[in-house]
C-alpha atoms as a PDB file:
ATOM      1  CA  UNK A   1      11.406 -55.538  37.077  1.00  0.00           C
ATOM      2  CA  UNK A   2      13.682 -58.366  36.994  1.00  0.00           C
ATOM      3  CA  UNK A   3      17.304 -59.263  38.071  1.00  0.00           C
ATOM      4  CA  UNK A   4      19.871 -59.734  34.929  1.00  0.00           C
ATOM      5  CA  UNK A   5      23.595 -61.163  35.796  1.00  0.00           C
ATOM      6  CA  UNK A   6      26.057 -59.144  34.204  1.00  0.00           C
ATOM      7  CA  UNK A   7      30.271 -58.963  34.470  1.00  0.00           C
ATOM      8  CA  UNK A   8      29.443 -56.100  36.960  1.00  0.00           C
ATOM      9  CA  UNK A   9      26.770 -57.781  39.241  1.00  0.00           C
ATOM     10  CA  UNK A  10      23.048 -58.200  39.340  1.00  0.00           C
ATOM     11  CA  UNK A  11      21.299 -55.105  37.839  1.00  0.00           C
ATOM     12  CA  UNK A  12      17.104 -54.624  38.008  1.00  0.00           C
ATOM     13  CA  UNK A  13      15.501 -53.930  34.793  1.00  0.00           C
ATOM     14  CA  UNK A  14      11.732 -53.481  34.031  1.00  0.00           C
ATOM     15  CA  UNK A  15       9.473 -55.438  32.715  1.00  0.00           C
ATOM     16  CA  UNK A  16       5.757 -55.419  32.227  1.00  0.00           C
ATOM     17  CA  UNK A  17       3.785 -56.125  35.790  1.00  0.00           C
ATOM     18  CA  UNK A  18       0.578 -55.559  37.856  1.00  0.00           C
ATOM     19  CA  UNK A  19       2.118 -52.146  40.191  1.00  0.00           C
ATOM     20  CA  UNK A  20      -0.989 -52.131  41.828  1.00  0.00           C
ATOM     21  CA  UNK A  21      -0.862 -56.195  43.738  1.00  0.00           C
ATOM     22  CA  UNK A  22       0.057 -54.484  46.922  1.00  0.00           C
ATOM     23  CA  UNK A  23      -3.250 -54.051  48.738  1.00  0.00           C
ATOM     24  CA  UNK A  24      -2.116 -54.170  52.497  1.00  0.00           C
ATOM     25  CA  UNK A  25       1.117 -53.065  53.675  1.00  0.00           C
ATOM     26  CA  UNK A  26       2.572 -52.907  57.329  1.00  0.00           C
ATOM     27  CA  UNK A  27       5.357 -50.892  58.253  1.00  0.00           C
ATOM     28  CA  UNK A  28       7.001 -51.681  62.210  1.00  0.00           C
ATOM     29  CA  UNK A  29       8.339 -48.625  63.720  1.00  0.00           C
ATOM     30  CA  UNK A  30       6.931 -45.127  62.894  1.00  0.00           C
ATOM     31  CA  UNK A  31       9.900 -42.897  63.658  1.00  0.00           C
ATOM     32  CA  UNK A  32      11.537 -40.785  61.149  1.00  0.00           C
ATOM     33  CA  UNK A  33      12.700 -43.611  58.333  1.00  0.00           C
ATOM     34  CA  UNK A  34       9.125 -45.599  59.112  1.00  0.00           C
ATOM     35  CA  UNK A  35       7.050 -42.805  58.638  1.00  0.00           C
ATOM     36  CA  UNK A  36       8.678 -41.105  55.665  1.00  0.00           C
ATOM     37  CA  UNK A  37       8.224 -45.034  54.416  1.00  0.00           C
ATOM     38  CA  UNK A  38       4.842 -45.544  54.878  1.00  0.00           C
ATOM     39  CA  UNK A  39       3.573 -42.169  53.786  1.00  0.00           C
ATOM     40  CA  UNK A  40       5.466 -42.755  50.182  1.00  0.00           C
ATOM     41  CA  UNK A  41       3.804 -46.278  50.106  1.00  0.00           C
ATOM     42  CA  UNK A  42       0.433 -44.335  50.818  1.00  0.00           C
ATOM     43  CA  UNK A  43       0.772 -42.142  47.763  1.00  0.00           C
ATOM     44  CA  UNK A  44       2.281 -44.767  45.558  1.00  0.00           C
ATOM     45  CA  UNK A  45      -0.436 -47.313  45.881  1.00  0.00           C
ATOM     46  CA  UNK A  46      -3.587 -45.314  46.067  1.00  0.00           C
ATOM     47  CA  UNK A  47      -5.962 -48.193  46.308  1.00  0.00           C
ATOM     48  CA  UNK A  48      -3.748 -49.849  49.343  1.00  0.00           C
ATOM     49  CA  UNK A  49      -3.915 -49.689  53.048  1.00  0.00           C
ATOM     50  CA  UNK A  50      -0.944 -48.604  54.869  1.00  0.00           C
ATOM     51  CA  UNK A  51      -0.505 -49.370  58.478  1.00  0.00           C
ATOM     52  CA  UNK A  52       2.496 -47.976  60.156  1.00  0.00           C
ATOM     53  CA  UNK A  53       2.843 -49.378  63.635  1.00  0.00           C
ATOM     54  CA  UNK A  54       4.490 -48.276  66.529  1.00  0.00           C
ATOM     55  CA  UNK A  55       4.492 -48.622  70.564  1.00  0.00           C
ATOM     56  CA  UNK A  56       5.219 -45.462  71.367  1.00  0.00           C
ATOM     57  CA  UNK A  57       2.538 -42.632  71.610  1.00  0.00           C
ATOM     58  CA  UNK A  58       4.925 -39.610  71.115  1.00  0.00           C
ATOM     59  CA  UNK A  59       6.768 -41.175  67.825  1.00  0.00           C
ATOM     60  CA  UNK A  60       3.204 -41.970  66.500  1.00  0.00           C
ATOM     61  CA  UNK A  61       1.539 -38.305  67.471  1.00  0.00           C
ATOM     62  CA  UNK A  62       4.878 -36.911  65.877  1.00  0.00           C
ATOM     63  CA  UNK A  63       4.350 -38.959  62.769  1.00  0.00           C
ATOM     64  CA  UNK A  64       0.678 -37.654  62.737  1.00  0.00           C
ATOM     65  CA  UNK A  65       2.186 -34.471  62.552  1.00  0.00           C
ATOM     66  CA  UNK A  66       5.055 -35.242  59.772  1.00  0.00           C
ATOM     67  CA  UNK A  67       1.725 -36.892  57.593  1.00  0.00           C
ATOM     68  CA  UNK A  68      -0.384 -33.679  57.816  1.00  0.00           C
ATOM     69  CA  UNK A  69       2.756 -31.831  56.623  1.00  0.00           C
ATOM     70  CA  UNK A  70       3.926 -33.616  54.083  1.00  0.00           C
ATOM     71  CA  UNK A  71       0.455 -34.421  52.376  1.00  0.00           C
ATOM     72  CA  UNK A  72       0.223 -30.529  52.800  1.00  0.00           C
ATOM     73  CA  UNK A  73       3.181 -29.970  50.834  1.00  0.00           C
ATOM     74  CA  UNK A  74       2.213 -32.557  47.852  1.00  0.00           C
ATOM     75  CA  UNK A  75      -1.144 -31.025  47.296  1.00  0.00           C
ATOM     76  CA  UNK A  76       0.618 -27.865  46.378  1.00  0.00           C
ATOM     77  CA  UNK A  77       3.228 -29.326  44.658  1.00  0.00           C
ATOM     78  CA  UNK A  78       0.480 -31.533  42.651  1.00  0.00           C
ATOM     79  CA  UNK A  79      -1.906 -28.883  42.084  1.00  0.00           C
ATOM     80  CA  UNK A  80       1.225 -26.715  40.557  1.00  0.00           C
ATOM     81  CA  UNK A  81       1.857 -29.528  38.512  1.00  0.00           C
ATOM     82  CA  UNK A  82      -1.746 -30.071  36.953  1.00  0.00           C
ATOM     83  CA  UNK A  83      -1.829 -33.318  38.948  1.00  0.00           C
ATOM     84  CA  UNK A  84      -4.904 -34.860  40.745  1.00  0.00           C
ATOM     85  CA  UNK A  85      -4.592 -34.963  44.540  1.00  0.00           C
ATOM     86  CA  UNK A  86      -3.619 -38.102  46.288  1.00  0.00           C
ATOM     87  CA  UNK A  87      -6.332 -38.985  49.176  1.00  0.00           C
ATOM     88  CA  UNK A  88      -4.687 -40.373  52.336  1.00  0.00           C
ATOM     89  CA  UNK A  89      -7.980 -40.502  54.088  1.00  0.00           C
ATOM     90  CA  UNK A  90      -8.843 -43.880  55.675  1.00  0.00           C
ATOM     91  CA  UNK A  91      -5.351 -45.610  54.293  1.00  0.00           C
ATOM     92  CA  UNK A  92      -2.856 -44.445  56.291  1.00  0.00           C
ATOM     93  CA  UNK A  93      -3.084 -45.288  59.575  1.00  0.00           C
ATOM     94  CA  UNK A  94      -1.443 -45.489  62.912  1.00  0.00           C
ATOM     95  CA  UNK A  95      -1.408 -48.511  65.088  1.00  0.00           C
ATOM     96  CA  UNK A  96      -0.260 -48.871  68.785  1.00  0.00           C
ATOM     97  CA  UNK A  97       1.117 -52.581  68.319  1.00  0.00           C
ATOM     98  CA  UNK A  98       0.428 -55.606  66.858  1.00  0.00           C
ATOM     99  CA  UNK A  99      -2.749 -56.395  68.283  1.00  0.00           C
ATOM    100  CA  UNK A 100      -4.690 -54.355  65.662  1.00  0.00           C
ATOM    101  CA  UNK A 101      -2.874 -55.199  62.449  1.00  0.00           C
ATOM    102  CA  UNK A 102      -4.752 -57.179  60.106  1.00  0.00           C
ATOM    103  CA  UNK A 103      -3.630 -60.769  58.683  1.00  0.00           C
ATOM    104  CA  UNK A 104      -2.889 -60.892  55.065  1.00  0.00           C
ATOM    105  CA  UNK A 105      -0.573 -58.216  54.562  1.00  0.00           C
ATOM    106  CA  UNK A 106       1.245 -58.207  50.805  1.00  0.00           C
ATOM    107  CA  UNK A 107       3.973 -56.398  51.999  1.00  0.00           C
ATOM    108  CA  UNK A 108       5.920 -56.208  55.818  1.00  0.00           C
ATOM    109  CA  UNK A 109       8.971 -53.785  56.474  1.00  0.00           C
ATOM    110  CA  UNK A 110      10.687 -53.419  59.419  1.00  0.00           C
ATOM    111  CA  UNK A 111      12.203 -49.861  60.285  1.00  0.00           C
ATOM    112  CA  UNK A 112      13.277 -50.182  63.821  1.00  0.00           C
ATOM    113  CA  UNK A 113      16.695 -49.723  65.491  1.00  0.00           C
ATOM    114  CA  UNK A 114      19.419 -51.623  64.591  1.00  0.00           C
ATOM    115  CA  UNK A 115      19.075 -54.563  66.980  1.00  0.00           C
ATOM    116  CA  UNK A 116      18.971 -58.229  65.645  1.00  0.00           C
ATOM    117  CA  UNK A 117      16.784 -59.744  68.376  1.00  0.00           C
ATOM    118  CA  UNK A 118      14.378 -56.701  68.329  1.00  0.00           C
ATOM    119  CA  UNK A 119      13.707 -57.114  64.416  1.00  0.00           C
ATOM    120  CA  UNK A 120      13.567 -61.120  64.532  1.00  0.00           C
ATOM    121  CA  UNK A 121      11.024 -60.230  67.143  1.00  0.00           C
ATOM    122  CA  UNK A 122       9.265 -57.988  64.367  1.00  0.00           C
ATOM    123  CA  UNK A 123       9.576 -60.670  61.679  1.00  0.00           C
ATOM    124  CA  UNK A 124       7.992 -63.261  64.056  1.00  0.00           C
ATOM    125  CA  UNK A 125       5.367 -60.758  64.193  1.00  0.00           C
ATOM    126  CA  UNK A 126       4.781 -60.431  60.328  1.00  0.00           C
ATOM    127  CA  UNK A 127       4.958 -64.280  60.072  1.00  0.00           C
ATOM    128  CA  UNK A 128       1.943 -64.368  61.690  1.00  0.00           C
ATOM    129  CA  UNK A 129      -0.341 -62.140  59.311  1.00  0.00           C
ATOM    130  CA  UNK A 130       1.497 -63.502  56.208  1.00  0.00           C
ATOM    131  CA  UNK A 131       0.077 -65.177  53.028  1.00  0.00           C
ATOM    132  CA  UNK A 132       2.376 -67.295  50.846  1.00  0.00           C
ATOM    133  CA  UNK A 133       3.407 -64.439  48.430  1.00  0.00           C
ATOM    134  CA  UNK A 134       3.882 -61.971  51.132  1.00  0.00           C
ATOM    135  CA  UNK A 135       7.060 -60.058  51.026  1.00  0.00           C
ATOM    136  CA  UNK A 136       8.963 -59.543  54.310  1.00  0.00           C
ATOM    137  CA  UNK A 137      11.338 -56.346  54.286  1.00  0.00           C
ATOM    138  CA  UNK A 138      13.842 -54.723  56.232  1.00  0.00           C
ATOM    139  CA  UNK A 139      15.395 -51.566  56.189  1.00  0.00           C
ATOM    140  CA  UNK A 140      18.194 -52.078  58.385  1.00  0.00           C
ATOM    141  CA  UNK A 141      21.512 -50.497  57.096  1.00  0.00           C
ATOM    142  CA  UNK A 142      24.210 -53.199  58.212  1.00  0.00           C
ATOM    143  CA  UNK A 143      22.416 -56.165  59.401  1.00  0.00           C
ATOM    144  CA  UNK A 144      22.817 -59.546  58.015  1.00  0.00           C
ATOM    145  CA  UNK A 145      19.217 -59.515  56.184  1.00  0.00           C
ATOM    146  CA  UNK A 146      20.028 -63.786  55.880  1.00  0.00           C
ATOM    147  CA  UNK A 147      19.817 -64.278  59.663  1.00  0.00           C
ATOM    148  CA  UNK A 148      16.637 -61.858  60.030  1.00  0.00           C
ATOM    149  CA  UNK A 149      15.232 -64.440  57.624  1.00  0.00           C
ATOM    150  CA  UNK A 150      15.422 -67.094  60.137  1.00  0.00           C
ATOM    151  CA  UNK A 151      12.628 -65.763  62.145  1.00  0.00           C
ATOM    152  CA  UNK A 152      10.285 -66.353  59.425  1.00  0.00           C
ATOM    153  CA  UNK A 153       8.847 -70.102  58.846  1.00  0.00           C
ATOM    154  CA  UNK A 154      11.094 -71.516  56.546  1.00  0.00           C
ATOM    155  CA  UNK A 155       8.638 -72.085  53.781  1.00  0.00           C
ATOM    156  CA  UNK A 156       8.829 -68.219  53.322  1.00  0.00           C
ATOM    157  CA  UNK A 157      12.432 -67.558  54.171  1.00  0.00           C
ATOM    158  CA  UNK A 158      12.202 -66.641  49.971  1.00  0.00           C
ATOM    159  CA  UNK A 159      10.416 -64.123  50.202  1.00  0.00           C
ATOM    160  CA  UNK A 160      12.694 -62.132  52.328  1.00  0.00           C
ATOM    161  CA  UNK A 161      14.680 -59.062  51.378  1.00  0.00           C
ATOM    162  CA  UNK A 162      16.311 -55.940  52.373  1.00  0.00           C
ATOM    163  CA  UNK A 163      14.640 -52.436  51.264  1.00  0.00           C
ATOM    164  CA  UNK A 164      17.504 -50.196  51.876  1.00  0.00           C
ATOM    165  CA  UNK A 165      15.699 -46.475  52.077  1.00  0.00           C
ATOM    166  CA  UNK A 166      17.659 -43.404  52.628  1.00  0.00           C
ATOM    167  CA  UNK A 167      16.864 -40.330  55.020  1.00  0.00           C
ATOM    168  CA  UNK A 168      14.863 -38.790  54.352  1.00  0.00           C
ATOM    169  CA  UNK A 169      12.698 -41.582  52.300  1.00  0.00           C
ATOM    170  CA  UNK A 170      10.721 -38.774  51.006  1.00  0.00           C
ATOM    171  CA  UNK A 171      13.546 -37.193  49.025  1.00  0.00           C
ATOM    172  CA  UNK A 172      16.239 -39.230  48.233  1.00  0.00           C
ATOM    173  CA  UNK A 173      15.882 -41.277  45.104  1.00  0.00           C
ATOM    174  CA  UNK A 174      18.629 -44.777  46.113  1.00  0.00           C
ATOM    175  CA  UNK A 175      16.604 -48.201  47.299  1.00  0.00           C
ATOM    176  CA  UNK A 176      19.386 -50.742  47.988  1.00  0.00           C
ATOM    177  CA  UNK A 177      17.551 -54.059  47.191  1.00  0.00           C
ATOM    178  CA  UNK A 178      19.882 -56.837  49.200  1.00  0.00           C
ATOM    179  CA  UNK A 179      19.171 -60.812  48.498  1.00  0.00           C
ATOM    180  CA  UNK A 180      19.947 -63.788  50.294  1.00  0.00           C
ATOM    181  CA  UNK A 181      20.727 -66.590  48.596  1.00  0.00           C
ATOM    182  CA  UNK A 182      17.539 -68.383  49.090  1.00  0.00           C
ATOM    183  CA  UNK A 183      15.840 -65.067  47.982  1.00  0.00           C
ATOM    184  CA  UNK A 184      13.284 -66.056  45.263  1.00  0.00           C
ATOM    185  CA  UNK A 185      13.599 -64.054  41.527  1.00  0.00           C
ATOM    186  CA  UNK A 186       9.757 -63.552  42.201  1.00  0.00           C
ATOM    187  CA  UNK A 187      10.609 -61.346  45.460  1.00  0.00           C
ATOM    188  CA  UNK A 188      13.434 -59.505  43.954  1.00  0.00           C
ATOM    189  CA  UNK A 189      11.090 -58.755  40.990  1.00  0.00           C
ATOM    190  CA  UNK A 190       8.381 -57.330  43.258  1.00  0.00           C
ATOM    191  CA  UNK A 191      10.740 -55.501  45.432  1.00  0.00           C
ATOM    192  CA  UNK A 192      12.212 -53.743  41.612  1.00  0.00           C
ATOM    193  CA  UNK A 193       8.326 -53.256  41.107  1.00  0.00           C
ATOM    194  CA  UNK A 194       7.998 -51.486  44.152  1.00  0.00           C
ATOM    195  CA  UNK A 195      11.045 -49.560  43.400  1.00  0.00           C
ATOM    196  CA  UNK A 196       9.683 -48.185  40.428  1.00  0.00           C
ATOM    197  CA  UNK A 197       6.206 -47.381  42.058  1.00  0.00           C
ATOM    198  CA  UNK A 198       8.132 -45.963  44.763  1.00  0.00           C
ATOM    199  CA  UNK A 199       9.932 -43.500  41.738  1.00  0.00           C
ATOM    200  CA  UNK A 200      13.235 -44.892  43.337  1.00  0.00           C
ATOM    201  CA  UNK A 201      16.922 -45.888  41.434  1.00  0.00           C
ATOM    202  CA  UNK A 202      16.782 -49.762  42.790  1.00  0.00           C
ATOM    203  CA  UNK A 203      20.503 -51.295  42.898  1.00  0.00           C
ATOM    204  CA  UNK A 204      21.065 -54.693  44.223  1.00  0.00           C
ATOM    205  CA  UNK A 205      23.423 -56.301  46.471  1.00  0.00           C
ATOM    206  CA  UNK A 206      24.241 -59.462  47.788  1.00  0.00           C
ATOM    207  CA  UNK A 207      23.710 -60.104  51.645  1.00  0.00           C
ATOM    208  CA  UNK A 208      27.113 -58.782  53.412  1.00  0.00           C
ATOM    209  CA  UNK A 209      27.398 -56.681  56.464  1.00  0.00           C
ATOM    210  CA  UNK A 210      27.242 -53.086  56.063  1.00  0.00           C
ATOM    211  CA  UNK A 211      25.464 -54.106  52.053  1.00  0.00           C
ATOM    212  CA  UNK A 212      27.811 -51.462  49.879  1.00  0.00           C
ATOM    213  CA  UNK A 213      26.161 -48.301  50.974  1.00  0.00           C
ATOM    214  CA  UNK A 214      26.819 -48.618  54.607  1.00  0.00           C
ATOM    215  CA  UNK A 215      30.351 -50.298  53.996  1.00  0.00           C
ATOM    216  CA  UNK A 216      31.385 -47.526  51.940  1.00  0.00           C
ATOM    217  CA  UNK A 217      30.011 -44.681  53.119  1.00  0.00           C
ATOM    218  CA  UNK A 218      31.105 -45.503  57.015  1.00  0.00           C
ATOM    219  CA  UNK A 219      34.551 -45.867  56.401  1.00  0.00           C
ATOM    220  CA  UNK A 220      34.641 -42.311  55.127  1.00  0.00           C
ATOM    221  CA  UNK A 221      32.565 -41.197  58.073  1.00  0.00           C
ATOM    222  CA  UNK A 222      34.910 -42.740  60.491  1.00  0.00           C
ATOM    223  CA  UNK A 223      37.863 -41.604  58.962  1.00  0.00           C
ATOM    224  CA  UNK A 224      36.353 -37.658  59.195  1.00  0.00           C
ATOM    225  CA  UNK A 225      35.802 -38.121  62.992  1.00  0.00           C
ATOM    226  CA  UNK A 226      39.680 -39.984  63.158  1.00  0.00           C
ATOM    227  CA  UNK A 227      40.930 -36.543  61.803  1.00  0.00           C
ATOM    228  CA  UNK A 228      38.511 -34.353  63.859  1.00  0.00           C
ATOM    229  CA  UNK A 229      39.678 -36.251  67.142  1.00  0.00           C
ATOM    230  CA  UNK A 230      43.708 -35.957  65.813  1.00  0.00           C
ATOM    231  CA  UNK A 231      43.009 -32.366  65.534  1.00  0.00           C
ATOM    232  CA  UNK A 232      44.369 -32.398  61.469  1.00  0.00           C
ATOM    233  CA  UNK A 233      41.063 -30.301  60.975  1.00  0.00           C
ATOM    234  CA  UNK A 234      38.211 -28.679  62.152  1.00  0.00           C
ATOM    235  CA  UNK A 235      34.835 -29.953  61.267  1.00  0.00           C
ATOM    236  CA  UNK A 236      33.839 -27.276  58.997  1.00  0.00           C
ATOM    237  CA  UNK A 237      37.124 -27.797  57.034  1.00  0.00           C
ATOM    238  CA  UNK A 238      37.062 -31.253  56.850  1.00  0.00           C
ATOM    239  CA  UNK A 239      33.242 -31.034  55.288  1.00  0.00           C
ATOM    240  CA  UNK A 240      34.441 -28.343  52.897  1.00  0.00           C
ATOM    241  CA  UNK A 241      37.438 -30.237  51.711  1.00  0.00           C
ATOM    242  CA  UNK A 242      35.177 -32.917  50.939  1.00  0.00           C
ATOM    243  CA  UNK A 243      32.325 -30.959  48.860  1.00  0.00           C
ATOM    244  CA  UNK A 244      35.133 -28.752  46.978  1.00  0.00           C
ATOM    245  CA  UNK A 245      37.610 -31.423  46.243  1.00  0.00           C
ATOM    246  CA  UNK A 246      35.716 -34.529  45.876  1.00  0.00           C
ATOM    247  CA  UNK A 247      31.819 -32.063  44.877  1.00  0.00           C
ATOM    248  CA  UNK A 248      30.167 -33.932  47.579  1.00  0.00           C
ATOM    249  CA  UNK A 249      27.012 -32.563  47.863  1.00  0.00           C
ATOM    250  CA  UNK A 250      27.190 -32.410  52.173  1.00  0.00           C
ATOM    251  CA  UNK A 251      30.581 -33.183  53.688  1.00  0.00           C
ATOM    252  CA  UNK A 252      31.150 -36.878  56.204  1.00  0.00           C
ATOM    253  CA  UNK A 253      30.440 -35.098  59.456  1.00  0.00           C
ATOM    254  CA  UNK A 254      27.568 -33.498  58.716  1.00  0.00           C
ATOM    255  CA  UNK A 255      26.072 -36.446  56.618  1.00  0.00           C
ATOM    256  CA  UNK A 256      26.934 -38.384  60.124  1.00  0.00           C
ATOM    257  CA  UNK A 257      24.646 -35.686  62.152  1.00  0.00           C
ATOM    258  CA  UNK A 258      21.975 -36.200  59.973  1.00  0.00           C
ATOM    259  CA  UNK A 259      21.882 -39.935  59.617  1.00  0.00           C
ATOM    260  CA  UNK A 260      22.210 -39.294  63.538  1.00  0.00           C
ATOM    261  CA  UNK A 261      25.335 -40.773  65.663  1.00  0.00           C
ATOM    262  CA  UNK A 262      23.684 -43.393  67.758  1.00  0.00           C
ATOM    263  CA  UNK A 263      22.886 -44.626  63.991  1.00  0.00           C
ATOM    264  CA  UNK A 264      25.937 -44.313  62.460  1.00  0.00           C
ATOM    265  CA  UNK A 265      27.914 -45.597  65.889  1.00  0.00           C
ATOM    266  CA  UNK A 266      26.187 -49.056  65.919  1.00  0.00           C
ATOM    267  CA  UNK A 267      26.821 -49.690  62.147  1.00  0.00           C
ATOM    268  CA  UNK A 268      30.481 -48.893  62.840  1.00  0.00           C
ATOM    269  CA  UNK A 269      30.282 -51.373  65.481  1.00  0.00           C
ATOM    270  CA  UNK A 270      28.781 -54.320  63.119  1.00  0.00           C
ATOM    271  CA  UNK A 271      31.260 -53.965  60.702  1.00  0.00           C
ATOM    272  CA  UNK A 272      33.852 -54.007  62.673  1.00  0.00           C
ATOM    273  CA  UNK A 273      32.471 -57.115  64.942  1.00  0.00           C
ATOM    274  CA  UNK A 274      31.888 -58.622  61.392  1.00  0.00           C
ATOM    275  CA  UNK A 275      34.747 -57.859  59.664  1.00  0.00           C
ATOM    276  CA  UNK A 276      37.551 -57.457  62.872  1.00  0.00           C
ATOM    277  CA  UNK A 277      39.296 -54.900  59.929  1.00  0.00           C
ATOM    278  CA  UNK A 278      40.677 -51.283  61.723  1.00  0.00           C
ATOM    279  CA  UNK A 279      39.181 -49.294  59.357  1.00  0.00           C
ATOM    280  CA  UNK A 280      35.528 -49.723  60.887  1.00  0.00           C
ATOM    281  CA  UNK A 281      36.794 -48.676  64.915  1.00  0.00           C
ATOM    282  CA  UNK A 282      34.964 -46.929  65.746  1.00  0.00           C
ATOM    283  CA  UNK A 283      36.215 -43.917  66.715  1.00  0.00           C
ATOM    284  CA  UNK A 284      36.358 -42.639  70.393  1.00  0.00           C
ATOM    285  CA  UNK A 285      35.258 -39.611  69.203  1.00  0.00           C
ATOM    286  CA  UNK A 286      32.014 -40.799  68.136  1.00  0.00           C
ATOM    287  CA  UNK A 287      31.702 -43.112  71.207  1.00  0.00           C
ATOM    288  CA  UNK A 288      32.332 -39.897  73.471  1.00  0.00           C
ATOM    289  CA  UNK A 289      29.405 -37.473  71.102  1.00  0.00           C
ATOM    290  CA  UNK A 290      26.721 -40.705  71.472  1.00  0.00           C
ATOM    291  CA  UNK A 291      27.286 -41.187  75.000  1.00  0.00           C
ATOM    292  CA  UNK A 292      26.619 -37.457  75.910  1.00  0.00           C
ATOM    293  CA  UNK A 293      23.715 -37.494  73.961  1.00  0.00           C
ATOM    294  CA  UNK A 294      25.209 -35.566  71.642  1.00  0.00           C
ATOM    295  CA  UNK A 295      23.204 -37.476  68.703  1.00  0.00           C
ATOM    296  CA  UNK A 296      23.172 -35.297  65.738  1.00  0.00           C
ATOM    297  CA  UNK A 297      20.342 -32.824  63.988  1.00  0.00           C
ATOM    298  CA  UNK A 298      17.866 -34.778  66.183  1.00  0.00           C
ATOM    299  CA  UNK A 299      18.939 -33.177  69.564  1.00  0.00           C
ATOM    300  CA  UNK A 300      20.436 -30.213  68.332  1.00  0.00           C
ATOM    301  CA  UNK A 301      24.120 -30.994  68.414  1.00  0.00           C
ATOM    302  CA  UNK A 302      26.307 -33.556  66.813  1.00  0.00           C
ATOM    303  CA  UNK A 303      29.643 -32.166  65.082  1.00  0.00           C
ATOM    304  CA  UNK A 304      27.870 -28.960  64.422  1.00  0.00           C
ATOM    305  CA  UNK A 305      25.109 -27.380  66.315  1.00  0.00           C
ATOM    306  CA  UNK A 306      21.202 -27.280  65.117  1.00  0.00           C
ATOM    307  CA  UNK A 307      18.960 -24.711  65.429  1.00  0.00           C
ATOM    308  CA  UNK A 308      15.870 -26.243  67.908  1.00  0.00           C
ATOM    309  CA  UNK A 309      13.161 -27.800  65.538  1.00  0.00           C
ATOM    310  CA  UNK A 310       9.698 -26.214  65.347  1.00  0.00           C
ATOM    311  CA  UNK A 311       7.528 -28.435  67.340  1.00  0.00           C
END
């Protein structure tokens, strides 16, 4: 795929090209959004290796868990379909840190929390078991993708993009492809590739806090929890207003449970540091559900209250 300029923006389109160059991957951080990310990697590439790399034991033993499940679910669904199994066997694997990556990865995404110096950290990593065509991704939701780039020798600051997945990565079609402006057309056209290996709708967006998604989408979010805290409306009529009048498919509060508030709180807080505009205060609502704890699906109770997930 390639990037055409049009009156509207930069669109990808496809074009003719080798889908199966990416050999090695590495994904850093193997919670919810890493795992869901390397697993689809796994399946799209069938001849690559897939390393998904995280310190913590318990994320990676519940990742072990999410793999089992999901493969579980896509042989049925394949062998329904008349389609021949996909074998993760041997190719997707867990690491406990760097120190057992390979060198030479094609492809490096980050999927950590949103903290600058934590993901520079991550990118010095990758710069280290790069090759000159690598491509070095992030898939932060508000973070200035230009300044991650800086960790990276400068030789390879090119190659550098933002992969924009949505939870969960699994399901949900949208890959926000964000550029710098020293991006090179050959990484945007590999990251479009991998878009369409991936079976994903790529857009692309220039390098601004918060992208379009995030700048968008939190404003709305923000604005439900002003009106919960003013007591306008209670949650479950502020999400129904929302999917009746305007047929979203899941109203702003309970899209901010399950993106998960601690999330959703600290991409508030960049846009608003970045921007200094009211409309992304966050609201003391929000501040007052993250500090309790109070952090969405994950733990049970955000705006609405979760049934306990199977363990």
């Amino acid at each position: 795929m390639v990037r055409q300029s049009t009156e509207d923006g930069d669109r990808v389109t496809p074009q003719v090209a080798d889908m199966t160059s990416l050999q090695k991957i590495l994904i850093a951080g193997g919670g919810a959004m890493g795992a869901g990310i390397g697993y689809i990697f796994a399946r799209a590439y069938p001849n690559a290796q897939v390393d998904v790399m995280d310190t913590n034991e318990k994320v990676r033993l519940i990742a072990a868990e999410h793999f089992e499940k999901w493969a579980a679910k896509d042989r049925e669904r394949d062998e329904k379909a008349g389609k021949a199994p996909v074998d993760l066997s041997g190719r997707l694997n867990l690491l406990g840190g760097f120190g057992k990556a390979q060198l030479q990865y094609d492809l490096m995404l980050e999927a950590i929390t949103e903290n600058m110096e934590l993901k520079k950290k991550i990118f010095n990593e990758f710069d280290l078991r790069a090759h000159d065509h690598s491509l070095f991704a992030s898939n932060t939701s508000s973070l200035s993708i230009t300044a991650l780039s800086t960790a990276v020798n400068p030789k390879r600051q090119g190659r550098v993009v933002g992969l924009h997945f949505f939870n969960p990565p699994r399901i949900m079609k949208l890959l926000e492809i964000v550029t710098t402006e020293a991006t090179e057309s050959s990484a945007v056209a590999l990251a479009g590739e991998v878009a369409a290996k991936l079976e994903k709708v790529p857009v692309i967006c220039k390098d601004a806090p918060g992208f379009i998604t995030s700048r968008l989408g939190i404003v709305l979010i923000n604005e439900a929890i002003f009106a919960l805290q003013e007591g306008l409306m209670s949650a479950e009529d502020i999400d129904t207003s929302m999917k009746l009048g305007y047929n979203f498919p899941m109203g702003p509060l309970q899209l901010a449970d399950f993106i998960g508030l601690g999330v959703v709180f600290a991409v508030t807080q960049t846009l608003y540091d970045n921007y200094q505009d009211g409309k992304y205060r966050p609201c003391m609502l929000l501040r007052k559900k993250v500090e309790a704890g109070h952090l969405g699906q994950k733990t049970g109770r955000g705006f609405f209250v979760y049934p306990p997930r199977a363990e």
